[in-house]
C-alpha atoms as a PDB file:
ATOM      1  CA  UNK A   1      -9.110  -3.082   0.122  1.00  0.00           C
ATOM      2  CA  UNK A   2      -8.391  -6.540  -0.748  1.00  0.00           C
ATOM      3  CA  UNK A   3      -4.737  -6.134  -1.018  1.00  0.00           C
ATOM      4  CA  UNK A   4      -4.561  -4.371   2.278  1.00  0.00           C
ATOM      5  CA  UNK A   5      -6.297  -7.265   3.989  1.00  0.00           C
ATOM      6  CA  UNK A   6      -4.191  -9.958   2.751  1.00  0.00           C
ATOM      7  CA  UNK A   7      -1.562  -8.033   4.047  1.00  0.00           C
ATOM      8  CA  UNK A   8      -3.010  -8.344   7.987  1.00  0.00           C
ATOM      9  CA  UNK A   9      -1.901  -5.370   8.900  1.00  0.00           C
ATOM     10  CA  UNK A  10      -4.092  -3.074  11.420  1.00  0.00           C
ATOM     11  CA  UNK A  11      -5.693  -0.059   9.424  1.00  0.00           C
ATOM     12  CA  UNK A  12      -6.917   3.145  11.641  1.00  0.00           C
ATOM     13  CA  UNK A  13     -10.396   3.194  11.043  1.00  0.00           C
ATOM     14  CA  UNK A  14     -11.722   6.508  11.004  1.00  0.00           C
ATOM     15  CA  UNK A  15     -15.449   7.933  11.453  1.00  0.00           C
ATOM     16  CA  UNK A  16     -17.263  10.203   8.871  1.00  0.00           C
ATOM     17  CA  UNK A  17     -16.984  12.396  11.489  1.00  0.00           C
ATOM     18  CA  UNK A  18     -13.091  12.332  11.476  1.00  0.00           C
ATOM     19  CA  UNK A  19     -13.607  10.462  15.002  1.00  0.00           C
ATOM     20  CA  UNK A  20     -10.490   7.959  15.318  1.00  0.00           C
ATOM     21  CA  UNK A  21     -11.882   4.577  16.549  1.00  0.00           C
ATOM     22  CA  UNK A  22      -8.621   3.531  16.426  1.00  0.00           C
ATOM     23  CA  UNK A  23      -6.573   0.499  14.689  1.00  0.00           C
ATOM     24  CA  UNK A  24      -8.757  -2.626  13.194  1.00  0.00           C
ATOM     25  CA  UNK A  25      -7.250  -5.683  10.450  1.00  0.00           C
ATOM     26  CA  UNK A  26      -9.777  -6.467   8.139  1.00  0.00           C
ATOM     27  CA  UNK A  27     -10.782 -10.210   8.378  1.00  0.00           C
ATOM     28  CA  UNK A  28     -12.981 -10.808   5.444  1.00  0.00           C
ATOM     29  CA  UNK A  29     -14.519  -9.258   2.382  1.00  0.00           C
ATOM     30  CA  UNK A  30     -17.480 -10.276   1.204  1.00  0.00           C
ATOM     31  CA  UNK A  31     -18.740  -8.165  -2.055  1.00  0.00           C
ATOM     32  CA  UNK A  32     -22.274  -8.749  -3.957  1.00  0.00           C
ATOM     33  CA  UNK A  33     -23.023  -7.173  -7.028  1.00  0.00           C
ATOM     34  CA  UNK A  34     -26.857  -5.876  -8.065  1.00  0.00           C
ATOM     35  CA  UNK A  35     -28.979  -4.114 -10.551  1.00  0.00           C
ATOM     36  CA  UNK A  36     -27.194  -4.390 -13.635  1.00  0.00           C
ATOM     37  CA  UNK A  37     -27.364  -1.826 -16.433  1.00  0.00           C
ATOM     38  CA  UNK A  38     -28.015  -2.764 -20.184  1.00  0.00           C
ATOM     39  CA  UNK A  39     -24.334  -2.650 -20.840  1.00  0.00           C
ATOM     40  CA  UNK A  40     -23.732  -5.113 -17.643  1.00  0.00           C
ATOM     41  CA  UNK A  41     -21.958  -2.919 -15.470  1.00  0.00           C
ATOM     42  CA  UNK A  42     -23.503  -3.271 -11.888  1.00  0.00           C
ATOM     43  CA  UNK A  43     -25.518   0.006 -10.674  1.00  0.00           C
ATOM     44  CA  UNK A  44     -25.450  -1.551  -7.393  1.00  0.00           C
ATOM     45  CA  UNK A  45     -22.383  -2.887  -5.359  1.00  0.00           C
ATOM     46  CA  UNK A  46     -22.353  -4.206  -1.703  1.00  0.00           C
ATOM     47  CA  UNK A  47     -19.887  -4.533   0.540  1.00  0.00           C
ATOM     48  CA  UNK A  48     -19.310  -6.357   4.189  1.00  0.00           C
ATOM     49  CA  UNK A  49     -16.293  -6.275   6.127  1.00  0.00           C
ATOM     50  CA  UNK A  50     -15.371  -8.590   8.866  1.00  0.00           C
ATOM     51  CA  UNK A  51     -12.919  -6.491  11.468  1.00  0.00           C
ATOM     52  CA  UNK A  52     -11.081  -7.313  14.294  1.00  0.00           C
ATOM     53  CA  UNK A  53      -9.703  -4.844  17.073  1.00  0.00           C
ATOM     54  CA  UNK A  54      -6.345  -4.811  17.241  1.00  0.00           C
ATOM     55  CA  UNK A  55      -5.048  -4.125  20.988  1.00  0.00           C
ATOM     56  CA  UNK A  56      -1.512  -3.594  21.647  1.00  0.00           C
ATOM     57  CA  UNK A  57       0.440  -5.558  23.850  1.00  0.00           C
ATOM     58  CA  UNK A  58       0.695  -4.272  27.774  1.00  0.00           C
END
């Protein structure tokens, strides 16, 4: 996800649903990591993305 940001390309952003809500670039990743096991591996991993719309030109 990362790598597709830094590219700032727009991404189609697609519901659960398989509703299109259409084409977004991802503007920041923030990632926090929770509840580690014994072994240190997280068990929980969170994720926020920053998105902006991305209209075409008229």
């Amino acid at each position: 996800m990362r790598q597709e940001a830094s590219k700032g390309d727009p991404l189609l952003l697609v519901a659960g649903t398989g509703h299109v809500l259409g084409r977004w670039c991802i503007t920041n990743i923030e990632e926090s990591q929770d509840t580690f096991l014994k072994n240190g591996v997280p068990h929980k991993v969170e994720f926020r993305l920053q998105l902006t719309r991305y209209g075409e030109d008229d």
